[in-house]
Protein backbone atom coordinates (compact mmCIF):
# COMPACT_ATOMS: atom_id res chain seq x y z
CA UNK A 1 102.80 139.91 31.76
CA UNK A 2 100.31 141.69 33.48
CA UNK A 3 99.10 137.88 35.09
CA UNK A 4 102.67 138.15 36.51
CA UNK A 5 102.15 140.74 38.15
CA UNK A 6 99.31 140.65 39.46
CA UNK A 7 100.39 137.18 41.00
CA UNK A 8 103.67 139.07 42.24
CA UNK A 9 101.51 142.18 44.25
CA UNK A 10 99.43 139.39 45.92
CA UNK A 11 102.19 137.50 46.99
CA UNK A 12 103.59 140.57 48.60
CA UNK A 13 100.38 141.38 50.23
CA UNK A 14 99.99 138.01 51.42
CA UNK A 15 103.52 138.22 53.14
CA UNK A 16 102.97 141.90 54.73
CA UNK A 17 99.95 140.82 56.35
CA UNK A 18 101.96 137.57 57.76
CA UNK A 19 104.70 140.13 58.93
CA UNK A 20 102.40 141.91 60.46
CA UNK A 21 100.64 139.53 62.33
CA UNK A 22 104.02 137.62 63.37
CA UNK A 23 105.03 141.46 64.91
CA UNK A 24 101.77 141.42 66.82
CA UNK A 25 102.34 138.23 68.62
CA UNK A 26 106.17 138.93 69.39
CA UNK A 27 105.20 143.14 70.78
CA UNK A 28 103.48 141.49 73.89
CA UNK A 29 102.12 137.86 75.44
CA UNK A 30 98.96 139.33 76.99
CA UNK A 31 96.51 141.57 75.79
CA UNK A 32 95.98 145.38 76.14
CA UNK A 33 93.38 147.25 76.72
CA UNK A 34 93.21 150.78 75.22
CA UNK A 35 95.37 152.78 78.14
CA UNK A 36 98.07 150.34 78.09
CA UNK A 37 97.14 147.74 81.19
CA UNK A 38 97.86 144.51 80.30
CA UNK A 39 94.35 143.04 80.88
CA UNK A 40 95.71 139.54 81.49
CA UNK A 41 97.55 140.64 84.51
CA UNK A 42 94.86 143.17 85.87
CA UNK A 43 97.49 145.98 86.48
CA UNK A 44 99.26 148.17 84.29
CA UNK A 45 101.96 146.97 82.34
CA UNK A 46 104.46 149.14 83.99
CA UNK A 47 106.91 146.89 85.89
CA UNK A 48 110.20 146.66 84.95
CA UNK A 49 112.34 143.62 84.31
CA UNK A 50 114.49 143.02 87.36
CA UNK A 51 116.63 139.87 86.20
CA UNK A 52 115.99 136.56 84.19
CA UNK A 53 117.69 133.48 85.01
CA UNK A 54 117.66 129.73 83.89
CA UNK A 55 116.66 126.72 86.25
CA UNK A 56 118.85 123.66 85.67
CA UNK A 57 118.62 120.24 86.51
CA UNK A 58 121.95 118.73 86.05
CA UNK A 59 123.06 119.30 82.85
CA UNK A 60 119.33 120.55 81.41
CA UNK A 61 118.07 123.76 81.49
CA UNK A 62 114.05 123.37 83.02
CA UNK A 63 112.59 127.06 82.56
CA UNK A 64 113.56 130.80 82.36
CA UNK A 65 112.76 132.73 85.61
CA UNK A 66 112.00 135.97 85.36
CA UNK A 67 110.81 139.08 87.80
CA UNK A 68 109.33 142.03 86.96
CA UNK A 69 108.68 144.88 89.36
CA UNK A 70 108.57 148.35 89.91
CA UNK A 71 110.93 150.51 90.30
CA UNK A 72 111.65 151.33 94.58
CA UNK A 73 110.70 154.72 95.50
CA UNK A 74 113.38 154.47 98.04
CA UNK A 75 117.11 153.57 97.47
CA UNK A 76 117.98 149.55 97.94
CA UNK A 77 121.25 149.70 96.88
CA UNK A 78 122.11 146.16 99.09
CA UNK A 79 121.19 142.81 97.57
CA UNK A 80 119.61 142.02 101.27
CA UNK A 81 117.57 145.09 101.43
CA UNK A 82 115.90 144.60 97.88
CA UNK A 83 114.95 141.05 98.46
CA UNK A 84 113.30 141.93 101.87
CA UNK A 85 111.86 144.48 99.69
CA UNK A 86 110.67 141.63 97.68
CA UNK A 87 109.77 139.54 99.75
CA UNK A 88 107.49 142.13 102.27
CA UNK A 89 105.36 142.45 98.71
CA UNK A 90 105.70 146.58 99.14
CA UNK A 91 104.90 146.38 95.11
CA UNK A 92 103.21 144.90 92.42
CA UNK A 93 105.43 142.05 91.36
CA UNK A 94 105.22 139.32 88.78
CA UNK A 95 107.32 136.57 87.99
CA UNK A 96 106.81 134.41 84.75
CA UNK A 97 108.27 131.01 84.01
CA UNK A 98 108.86 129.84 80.32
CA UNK A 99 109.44 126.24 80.21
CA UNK A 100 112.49 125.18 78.27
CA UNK A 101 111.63 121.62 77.67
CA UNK A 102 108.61 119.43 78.26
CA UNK A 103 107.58 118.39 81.98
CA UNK A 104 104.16 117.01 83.55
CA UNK A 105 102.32 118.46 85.50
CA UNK A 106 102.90 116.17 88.47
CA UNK A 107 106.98 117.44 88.07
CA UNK A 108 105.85 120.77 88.57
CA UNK A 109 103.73 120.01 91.42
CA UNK A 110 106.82 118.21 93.05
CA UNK A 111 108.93 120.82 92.19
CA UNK A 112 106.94 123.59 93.43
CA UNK A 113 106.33 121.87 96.75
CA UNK A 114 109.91 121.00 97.12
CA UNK A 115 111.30 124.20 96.92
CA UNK A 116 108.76 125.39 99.44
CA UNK A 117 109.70 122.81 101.25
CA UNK A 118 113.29 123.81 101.41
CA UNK A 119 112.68 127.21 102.19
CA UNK A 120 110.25 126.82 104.80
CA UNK A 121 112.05 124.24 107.38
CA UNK A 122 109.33 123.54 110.15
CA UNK A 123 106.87 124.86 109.55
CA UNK A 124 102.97 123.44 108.89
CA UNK A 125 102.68 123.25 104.78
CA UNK A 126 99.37 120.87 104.84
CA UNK A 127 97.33 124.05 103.53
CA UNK A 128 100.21 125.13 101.07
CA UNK A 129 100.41 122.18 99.62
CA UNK A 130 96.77 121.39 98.95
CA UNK A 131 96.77 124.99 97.78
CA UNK A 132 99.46 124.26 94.83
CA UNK A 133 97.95 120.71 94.13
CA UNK A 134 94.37 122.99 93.37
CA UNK A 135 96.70 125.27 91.55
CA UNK A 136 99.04 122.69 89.32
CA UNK A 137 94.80 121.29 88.43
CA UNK A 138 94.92 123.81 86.44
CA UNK A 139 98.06 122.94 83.65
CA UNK A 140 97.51 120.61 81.34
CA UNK A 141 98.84 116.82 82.21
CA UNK A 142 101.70 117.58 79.66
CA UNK A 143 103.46 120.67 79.63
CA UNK A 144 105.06 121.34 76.44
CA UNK A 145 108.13 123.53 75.53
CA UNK A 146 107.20 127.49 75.54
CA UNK A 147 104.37 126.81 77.59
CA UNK A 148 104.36 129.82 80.08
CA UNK A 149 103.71 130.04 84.15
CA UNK A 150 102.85 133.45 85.48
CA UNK A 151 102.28 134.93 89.28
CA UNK A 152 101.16 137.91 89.23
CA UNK A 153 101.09 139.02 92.88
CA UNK A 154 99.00 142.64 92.72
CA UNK A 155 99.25 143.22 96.59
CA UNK A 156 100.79 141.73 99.74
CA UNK A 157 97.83 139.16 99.60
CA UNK A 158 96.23 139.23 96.14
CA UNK A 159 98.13 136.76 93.74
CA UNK A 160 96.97 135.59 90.52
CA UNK A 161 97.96 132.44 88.57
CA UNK A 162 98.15 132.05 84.40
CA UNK A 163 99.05 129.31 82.36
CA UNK A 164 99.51 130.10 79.01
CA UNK A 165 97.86 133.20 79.70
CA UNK A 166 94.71 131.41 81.05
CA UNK A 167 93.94 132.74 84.39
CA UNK A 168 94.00 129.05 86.67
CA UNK A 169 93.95 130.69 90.42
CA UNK A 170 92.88 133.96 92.03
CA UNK A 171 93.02 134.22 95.67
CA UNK A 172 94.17 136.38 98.60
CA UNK A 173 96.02 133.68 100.53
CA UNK A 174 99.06 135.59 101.68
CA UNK A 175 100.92 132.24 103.10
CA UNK A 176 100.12 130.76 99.14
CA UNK A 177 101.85 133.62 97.86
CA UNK A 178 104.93 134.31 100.39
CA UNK A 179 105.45 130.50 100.09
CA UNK A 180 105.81 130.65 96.55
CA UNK A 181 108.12 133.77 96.19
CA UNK A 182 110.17 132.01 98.67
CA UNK A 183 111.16 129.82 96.13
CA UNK A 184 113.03 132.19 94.55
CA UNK A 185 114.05 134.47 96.84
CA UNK A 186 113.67 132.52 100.32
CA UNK A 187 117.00 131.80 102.73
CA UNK A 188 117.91 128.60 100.21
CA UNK A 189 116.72 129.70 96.56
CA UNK A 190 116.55 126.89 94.14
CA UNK A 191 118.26 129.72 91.42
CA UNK A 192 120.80 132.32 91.74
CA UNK A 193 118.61 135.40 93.37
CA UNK A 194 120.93 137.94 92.21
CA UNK A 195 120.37 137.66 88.93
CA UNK A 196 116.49 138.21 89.20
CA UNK A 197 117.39 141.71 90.71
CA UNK A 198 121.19 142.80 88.97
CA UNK A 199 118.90 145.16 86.78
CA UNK A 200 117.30 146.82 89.94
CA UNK A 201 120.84 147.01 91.59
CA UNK A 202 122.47 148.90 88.77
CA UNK A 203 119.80 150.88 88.39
């Protein structure tokens, strides 16, 4: 009897510390430091969640999209207003992609550049686009389902890159990092903006 037992409490211990650690891992994708910053990111974890959308591809969903901020000091109660907001880089921003099926690198490259492309008619992409080839280096060749894209833009010019929570590119190229949010929020998004900011507009 008492071999039962014992056998029971460890399997209950051994399950405890697997909730526990399964917690852990779903609280938070980047580490903290003891005031709260996410260390990952370099700034403190205190943006908000804007809006989340999905990016499809004819009948597929690609990744989920979504934009963290925080919150205006001043009122933007106008779709137009808040994504000149955005777009000006008046705050610390991030957006994070998580990939909903598998993709190479090379489609993200191309898919990157496109939408850059389509949102910057005319004008001289040469650098851009040798800056997102340097930056795509940095995935691996196959990107597998869950794997996760962060920009992390701290200022108007400083914008960090993670994949998988592996920092990939740092720089202070302000055309790299206006090109990119124009993506998203540029004249011809590739996704429905207003659902990266409906949580700032009801707000």
């Amino acid at each position: 009897m008492s071999k039962v037992i014992l056998i029971r409490v460890l399997n209950f211990l051994v399950m405890a510390c697997f909730s526990l650690t399964v917690l852990a891992e779903t609280e938070s994708k980047y580490p903290q430091n003891d005031v709260g910053e996410t260390t990952a990111m370099g700034i403190p974890d205190t943006l908000m969640l804007s809006g989340t959308t999905v990016k499809k591809r004819f009948f597929f969903s690609v990744y989920k999209l979504s934009h963290f901020m925080e919150k205006p000091e001043v009122n933007l109660a106008s779709k137009d207003a808040l994504i000149t907001f955005i777009l000006n880089a008046n705050t610390p921003q991030r957006i994070e992609l998580e990939f909903l099926r598998d993709v190479s690198r090379e489609q993200i490259e191309e898919a990157l550049i496109q939408g850059i492309e389509q949102n910057n008619f005319g004008s001289d992409l040469s650098k851009i686009k040798k800056d997102i080839a340097r930056l795509s280096s940095g995935f691996q060749d196959e990107v597998k389902k869950h794997s996760t894209l962060t920009l992390s833009r701290l200022s108007t010019e400083e914008l960090r890159v993670f994949f998988n929570n592996t920092l990939v590119v740092e720089t202070e190229s302000k055309a790299l990092a206006d090109a990119l949010w124009s993506i998203w929020f540029g004249k011809d998004p590739i996704v429905n903006t207003e659902d990266l900011i409906q949580n700032v507009l009801t707000n």
